[in-house]
N, C-alpha and C. Protein backbone atom coordinates (compact mmCIF):
# COMPACT_ATOMS: atom_id res chain seq x y z
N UNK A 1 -14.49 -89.33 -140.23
CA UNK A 1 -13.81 -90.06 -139.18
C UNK A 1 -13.32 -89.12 -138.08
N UNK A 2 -12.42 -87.94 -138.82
CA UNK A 2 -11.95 -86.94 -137.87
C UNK A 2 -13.49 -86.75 -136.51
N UNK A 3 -14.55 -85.99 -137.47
CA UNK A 3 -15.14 -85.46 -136.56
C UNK A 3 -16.16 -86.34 -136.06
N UNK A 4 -15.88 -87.74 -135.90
CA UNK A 4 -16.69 -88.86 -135.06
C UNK A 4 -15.91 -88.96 -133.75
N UNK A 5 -14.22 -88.68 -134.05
CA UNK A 5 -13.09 -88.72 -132.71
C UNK A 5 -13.52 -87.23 -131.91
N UNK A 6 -13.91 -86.42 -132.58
CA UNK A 6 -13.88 -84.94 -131.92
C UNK A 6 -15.45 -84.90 -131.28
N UNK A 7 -16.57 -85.60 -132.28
CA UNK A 7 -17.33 -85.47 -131.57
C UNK A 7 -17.63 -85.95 -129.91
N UNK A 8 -17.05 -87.50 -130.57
CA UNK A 8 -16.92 -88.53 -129.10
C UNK A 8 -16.05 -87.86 -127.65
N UNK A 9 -14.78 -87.29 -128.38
CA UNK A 9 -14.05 -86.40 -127.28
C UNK A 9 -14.88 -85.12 -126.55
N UNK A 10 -15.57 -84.39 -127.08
CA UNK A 10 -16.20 -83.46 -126.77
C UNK A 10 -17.78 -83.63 -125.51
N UNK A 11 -18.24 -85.21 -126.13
CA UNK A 11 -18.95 -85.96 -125.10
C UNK A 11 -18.36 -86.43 -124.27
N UNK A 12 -17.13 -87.16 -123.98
CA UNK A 12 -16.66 -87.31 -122.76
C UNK A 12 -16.54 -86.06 -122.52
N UNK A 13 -15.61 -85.24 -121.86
CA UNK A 13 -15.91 -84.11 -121.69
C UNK A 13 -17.04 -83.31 -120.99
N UNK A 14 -18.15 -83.14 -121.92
CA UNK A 14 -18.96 -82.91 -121.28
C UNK A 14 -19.87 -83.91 -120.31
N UNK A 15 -19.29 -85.26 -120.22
CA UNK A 15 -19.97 -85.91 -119.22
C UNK A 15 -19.39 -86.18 -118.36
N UNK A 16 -17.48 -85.92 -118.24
CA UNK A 16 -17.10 -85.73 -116.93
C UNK A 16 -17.51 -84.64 -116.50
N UNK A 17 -17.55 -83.39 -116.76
CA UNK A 17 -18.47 -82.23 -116.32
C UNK A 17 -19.09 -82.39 -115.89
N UNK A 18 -20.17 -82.97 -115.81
CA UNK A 18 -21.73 -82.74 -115.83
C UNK A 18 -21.34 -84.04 -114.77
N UNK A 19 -20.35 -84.93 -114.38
CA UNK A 19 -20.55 -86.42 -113.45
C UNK A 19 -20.12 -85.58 -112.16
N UNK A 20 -19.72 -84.00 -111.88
CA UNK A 20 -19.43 -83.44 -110.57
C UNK A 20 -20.30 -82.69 -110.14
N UNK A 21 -21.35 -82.23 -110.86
CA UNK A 21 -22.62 -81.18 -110.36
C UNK A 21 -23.67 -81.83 -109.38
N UNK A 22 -23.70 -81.13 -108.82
CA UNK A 22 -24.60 -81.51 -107.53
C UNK A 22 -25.77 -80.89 -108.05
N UNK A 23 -26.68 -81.93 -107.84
CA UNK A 23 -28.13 -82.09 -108.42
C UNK A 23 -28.95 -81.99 -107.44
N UNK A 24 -28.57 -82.38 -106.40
CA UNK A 24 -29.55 -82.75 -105.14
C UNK A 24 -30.57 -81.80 -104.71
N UNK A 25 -32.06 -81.73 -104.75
CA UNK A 25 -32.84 -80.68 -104.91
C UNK A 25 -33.59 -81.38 -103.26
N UNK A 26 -33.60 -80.32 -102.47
CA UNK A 26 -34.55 -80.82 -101.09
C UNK A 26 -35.96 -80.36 -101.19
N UNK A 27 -36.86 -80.70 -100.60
CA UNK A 27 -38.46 -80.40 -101.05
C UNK A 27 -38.53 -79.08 -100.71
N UNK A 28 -37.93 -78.92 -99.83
CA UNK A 28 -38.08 -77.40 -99.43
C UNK A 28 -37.11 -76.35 -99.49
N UNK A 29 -37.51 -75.06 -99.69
CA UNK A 29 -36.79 -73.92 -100.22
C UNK A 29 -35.36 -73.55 -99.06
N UNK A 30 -36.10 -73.37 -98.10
CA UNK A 30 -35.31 -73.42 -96.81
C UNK A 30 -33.93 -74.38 -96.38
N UNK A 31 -34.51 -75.53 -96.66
CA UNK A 31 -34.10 -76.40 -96.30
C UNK A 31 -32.82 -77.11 -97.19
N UNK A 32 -33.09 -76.38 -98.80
CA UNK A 32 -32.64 -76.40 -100.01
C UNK A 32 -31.16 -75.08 -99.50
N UNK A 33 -31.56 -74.22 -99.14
CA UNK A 33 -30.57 -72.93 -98.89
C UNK A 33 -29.82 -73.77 -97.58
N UNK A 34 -30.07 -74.37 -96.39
CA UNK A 34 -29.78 -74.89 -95.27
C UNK A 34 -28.47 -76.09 -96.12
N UNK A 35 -28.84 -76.50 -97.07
CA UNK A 35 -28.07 -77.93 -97.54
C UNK A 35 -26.92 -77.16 -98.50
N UNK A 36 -26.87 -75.85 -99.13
CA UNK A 36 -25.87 -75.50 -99.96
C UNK A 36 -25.27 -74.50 -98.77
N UNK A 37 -25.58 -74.62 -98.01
CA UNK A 37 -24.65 -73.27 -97.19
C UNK A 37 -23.82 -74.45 -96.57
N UNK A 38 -24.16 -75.33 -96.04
CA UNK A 38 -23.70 -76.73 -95.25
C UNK A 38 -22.67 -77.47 -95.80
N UNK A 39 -22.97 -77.57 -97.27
CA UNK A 39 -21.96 -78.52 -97.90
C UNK A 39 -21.29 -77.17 -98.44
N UNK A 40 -20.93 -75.92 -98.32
CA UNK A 40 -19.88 -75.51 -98.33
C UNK A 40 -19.24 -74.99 -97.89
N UNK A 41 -19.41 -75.44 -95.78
CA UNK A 41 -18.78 -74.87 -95.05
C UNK A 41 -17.63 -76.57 -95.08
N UNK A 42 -18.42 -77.44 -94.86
CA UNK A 42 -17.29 -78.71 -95.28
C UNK A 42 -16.52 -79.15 -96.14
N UNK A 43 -14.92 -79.71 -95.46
CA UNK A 43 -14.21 -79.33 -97.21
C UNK A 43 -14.45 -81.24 -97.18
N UNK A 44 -13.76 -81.71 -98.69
CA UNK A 44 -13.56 -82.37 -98.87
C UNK A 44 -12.93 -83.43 -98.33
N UNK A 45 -12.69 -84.39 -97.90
CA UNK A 45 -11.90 -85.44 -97.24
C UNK A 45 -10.59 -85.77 -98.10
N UNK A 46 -10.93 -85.88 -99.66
CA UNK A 46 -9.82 -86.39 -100.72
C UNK A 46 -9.33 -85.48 -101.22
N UNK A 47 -9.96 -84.09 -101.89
CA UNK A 47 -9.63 -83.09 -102.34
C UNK A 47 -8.92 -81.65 -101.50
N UNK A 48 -9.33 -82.02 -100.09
CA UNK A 48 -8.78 -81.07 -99.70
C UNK A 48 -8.49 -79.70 -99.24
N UNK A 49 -8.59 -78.84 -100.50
CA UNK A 49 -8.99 -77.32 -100.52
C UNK A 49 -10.09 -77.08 -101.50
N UNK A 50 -11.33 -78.29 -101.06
CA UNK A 50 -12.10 -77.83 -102.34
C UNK A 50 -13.44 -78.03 -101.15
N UNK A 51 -14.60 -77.47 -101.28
CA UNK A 51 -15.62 -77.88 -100.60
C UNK A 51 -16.13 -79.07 -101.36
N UNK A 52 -17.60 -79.64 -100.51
CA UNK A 52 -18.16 -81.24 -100.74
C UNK A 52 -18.82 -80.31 -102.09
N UNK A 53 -19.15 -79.20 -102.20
CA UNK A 53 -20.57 -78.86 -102.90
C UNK A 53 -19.83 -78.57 -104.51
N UNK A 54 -18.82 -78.22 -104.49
CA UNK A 54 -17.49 -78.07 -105.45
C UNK A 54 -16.58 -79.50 -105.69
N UNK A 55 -16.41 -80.20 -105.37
CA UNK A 55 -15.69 -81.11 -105.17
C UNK A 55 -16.85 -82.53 -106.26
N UNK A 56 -15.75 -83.13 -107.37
CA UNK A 56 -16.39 -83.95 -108.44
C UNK A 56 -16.35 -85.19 -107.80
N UNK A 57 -15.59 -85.63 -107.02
CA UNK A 57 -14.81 -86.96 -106.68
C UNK A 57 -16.33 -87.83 -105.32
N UNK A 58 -16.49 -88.99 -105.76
CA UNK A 58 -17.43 -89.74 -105.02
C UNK A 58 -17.37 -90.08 -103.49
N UNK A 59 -16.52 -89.26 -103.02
CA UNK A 59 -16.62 -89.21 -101.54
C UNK A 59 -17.10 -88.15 -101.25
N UNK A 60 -17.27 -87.46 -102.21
CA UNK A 60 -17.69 -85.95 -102.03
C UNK A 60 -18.93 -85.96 -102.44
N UNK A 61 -19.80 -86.73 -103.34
CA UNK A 61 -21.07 -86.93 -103.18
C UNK A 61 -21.85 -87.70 -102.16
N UNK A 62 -21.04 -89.05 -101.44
CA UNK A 62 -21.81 -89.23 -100.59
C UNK A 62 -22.08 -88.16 -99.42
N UNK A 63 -20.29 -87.27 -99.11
CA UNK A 63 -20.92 -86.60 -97.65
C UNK A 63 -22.30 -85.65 -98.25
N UNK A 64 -22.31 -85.39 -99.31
CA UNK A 64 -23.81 -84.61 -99.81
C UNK A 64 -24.85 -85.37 -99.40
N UNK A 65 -24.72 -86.41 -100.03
CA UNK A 65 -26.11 -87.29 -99.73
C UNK A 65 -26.60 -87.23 -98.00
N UNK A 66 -25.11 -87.62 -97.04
CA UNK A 66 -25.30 -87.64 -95.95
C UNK A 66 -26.12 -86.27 -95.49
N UNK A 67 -25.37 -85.07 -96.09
CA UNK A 67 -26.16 -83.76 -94.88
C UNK A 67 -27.04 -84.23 -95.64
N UNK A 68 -27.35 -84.35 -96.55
CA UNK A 68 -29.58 -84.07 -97.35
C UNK A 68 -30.21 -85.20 -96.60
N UNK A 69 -29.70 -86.11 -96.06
CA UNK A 69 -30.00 -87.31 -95.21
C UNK A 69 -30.06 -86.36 -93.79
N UNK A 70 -29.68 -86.03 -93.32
CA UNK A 70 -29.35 -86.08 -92.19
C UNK A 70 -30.33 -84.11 -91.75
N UNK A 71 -30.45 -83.51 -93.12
CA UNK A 71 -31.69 -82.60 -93.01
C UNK A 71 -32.58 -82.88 -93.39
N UNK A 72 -33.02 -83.80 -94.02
CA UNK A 72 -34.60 -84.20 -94.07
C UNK A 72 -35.12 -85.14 -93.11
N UNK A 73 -34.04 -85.18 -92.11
CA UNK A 73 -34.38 -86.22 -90.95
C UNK A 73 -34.82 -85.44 -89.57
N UNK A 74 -34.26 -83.68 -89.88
CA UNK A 74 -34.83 -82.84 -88.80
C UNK A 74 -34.00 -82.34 -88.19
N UNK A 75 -32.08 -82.65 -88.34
CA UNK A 75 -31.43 -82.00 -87.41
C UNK A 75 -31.00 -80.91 -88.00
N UNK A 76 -30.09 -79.96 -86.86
CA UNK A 76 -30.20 -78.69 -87.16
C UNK A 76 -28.71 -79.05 -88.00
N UNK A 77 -28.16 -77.57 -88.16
CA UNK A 77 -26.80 -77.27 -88.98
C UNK A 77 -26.00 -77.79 -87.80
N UNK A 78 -26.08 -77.53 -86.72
CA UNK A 78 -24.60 -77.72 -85.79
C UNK A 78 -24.80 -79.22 -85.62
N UNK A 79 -26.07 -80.08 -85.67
CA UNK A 79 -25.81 -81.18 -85.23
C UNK A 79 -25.52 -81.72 -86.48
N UNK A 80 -25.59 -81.78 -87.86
CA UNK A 80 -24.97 -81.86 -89.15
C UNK A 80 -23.37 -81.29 -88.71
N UNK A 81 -22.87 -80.77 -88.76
CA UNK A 81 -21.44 -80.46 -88.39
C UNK A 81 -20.89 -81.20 -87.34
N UNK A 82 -21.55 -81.14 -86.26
CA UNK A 82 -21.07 -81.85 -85.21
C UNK A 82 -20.66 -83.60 -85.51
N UNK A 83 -21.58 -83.70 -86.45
CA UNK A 83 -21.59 -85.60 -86.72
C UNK A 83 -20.70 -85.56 -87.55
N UNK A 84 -20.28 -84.59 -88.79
CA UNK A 84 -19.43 -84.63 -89.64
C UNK A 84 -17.76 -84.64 -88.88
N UNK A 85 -17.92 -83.80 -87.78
CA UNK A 85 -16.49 -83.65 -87.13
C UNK A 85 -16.64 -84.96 -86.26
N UNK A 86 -17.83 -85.30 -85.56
CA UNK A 86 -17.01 -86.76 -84.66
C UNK A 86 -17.11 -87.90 -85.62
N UNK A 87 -17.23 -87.80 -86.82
CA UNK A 87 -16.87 -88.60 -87.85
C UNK A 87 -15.53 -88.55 -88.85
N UNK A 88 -15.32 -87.26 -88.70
CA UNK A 88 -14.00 -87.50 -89.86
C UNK A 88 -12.88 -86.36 -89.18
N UNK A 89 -13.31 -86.18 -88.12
CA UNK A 89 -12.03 -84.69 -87.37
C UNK A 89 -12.08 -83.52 -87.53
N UNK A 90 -12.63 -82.07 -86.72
CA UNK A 90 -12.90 -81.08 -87.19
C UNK A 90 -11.82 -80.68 -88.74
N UNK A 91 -11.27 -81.41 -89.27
CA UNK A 91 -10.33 -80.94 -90.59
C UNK A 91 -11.39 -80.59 -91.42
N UNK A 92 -12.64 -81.20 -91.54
CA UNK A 92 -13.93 -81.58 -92.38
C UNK A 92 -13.98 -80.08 -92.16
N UNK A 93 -14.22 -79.29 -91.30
CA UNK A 93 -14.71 -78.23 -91.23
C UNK A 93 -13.87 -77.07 -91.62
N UNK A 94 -14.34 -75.98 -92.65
CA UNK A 94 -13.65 -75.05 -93.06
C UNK A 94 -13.17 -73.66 -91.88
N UNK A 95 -14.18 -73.91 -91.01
CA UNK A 95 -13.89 -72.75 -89.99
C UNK A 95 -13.74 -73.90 -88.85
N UNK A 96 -12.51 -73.92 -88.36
CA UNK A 96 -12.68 -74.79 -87.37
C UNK A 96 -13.14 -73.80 -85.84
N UNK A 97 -13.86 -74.80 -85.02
CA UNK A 97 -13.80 -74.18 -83.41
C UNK A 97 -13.28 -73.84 -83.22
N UNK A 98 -13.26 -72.51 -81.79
CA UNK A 98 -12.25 -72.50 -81.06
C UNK A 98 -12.03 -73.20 -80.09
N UNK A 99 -11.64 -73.87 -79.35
CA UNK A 99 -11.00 -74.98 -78.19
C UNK A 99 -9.99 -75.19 -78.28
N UNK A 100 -9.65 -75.92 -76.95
CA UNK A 100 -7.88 -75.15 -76.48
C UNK A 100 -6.91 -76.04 -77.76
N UNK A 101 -7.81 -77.17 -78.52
CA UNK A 101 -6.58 -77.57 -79.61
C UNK A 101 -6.40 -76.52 -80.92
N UNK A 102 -7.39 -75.79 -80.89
CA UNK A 102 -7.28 -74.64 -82.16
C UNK A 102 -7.24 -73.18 -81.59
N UNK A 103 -6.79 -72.88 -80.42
CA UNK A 103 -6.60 -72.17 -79.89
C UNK A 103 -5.45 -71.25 -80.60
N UNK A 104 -4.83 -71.84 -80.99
CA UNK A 104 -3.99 -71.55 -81.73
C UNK A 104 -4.06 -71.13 -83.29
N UNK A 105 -4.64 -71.48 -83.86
CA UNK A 105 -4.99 -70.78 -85.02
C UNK A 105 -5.95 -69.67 -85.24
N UNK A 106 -6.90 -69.63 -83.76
CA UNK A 106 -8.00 -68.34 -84.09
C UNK A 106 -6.43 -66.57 -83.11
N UNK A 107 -5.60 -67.36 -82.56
CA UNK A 107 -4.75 -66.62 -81.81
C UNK A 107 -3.88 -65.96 -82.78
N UNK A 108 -2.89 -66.83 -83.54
CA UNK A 108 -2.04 -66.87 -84.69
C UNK A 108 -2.06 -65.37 -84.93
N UNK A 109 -3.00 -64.82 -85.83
CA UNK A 109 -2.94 -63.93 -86.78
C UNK A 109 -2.62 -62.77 -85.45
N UNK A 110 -3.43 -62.35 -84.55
CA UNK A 110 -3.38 -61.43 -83.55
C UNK A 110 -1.89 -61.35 -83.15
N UNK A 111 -1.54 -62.90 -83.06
CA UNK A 111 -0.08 -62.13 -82.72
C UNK A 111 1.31 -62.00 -83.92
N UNK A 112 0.83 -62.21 -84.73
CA UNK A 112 1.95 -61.84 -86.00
C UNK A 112 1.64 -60.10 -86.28
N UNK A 113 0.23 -59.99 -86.09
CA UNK A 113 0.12 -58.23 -86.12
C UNK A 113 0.33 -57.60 -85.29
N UNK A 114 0.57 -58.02 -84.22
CA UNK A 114 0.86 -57.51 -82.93
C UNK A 114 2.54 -57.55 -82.86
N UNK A 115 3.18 -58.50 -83.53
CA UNK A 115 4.60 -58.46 -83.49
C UNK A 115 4.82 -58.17 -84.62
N UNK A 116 4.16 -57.47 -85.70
CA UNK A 116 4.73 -57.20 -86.77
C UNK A 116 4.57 -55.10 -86.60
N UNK A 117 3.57 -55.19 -85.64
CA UNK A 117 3.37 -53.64 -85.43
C UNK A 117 4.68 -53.19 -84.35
N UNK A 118 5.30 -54.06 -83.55
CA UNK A 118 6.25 -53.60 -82.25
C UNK A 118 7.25 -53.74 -83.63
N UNK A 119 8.06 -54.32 -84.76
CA UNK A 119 9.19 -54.87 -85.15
C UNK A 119 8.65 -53.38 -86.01
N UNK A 120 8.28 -52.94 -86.77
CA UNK A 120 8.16 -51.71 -87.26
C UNK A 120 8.22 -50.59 -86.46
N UNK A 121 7.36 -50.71 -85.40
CA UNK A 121 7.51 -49.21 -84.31
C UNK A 121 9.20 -49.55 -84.26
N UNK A 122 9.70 -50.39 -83.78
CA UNK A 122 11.33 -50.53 -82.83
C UNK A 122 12.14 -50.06 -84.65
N UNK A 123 11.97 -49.97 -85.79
CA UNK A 123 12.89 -50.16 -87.00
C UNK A 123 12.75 -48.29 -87.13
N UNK A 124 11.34 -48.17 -86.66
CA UNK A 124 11.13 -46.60 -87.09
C UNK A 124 12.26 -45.76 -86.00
N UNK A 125 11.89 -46.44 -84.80
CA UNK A 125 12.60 -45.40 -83.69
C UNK A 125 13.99 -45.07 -83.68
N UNK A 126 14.35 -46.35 -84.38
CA UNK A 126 16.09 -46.36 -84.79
C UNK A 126 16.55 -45.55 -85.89
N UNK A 127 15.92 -45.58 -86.61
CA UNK A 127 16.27 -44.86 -87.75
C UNK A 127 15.81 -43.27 -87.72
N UNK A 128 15.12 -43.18 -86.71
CA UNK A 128 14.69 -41.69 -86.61
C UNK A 128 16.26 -40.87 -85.84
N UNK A 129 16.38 -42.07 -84.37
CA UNK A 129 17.82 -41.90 -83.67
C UNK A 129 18.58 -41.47 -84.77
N UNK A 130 18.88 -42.73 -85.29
CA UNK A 130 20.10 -42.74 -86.20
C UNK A 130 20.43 -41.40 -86.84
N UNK A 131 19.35 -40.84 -87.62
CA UNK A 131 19.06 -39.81 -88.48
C UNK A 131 19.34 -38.62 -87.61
N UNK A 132 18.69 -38.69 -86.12
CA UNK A 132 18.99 -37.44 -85.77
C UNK A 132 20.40 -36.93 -85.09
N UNK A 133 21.13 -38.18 -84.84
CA UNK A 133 22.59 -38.38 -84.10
C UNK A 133 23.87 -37.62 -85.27
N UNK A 134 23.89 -38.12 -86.73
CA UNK A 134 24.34 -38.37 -87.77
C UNK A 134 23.99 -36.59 -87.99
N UNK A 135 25.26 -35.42 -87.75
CA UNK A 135 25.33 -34.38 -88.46
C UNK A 135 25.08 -34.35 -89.94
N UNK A 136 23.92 -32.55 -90.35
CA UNK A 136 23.95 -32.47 -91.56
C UNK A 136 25.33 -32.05 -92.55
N UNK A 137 25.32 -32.92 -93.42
CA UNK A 137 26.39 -32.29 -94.28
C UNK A 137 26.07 -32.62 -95.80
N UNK A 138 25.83 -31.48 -96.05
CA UNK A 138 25.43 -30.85 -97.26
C UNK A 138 26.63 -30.59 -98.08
N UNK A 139 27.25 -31.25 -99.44
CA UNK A 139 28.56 -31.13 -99.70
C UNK A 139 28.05 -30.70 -101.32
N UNK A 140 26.64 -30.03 -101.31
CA UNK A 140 26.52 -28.99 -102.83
C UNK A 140 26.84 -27.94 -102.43
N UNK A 141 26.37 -27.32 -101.49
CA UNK A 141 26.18 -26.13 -101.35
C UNK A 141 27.91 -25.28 -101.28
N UNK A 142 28.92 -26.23 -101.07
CA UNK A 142 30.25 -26.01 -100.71
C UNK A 142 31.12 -24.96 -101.84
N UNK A 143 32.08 -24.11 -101.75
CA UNK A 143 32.39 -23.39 -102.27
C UNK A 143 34.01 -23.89 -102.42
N UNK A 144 34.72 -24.22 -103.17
CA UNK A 144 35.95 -24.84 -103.59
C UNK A 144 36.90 -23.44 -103.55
């Protein structure tokens, strides 16, 4: 009895597993490499921080179906991306554009290193002051 419950548990299991793998094989080799680079520059819609090509959940198989649809129909990668963003909001996309609404996030990092290099130069210069203002006094060397 035990191992009819363990077996049965062990099959679910392995068939929720096996219900998130992307199977989808394109006729062509190319075109096969074109469809896994694609579905994992797009993230998920439900999941989030997961790509379509990673991602178990059935919204995440249709956008698959869509790019393998939408490359065996002849368009390139950007026009596959492009339809995915005027369809669901560059969010779909893991690297978003730059344009003046994300202007701001390809900017971001440049200037936290840029103000994190002036807030260190200005902490060094002070403390160098400080250090050199502040007489030595050496109170081993002293003779009682």
């Amino acid at each position: 009895m035990i191992a009819r419950v363990l077996a049965w548990l062990l099959a679910c299991l392995v068939a929720g597993a096996a219900f998130g793998i992307d199977t989808t094989q394109l006729p062509d080799p190319r075109l096969q490499a074109r469809y896994e680079a694609l579905t994992h520059e797009l993230r998920c819609m439900q999941c989030q921080n997961q790509s379509i090509a990673d991602s178990p959940v059935g919204l995440a198989a249709d956008l698959r179906r869509e790019v393998a649809e939408q490359l065996t129909a002849g368009r390139t990668d950007q026009e596959v991306r492009d339809y995915m963003a005027a369809r669901y909001g560059d969010f779909i996309l893991f690297r978003p554009r730059v344009s003046a609404r994300t202007a701001w996030l390809w900017a971001l990092p440049g200037v936290l290193l840029v103000g994190g290099v002036v807030v260190a130069w200005r902490i060094v210069r002070r403390r160098s002051a400080l250090a050199a203002s502040q007489p030595d006094t050496d109170d081993l060397g002293e003779d009682s």
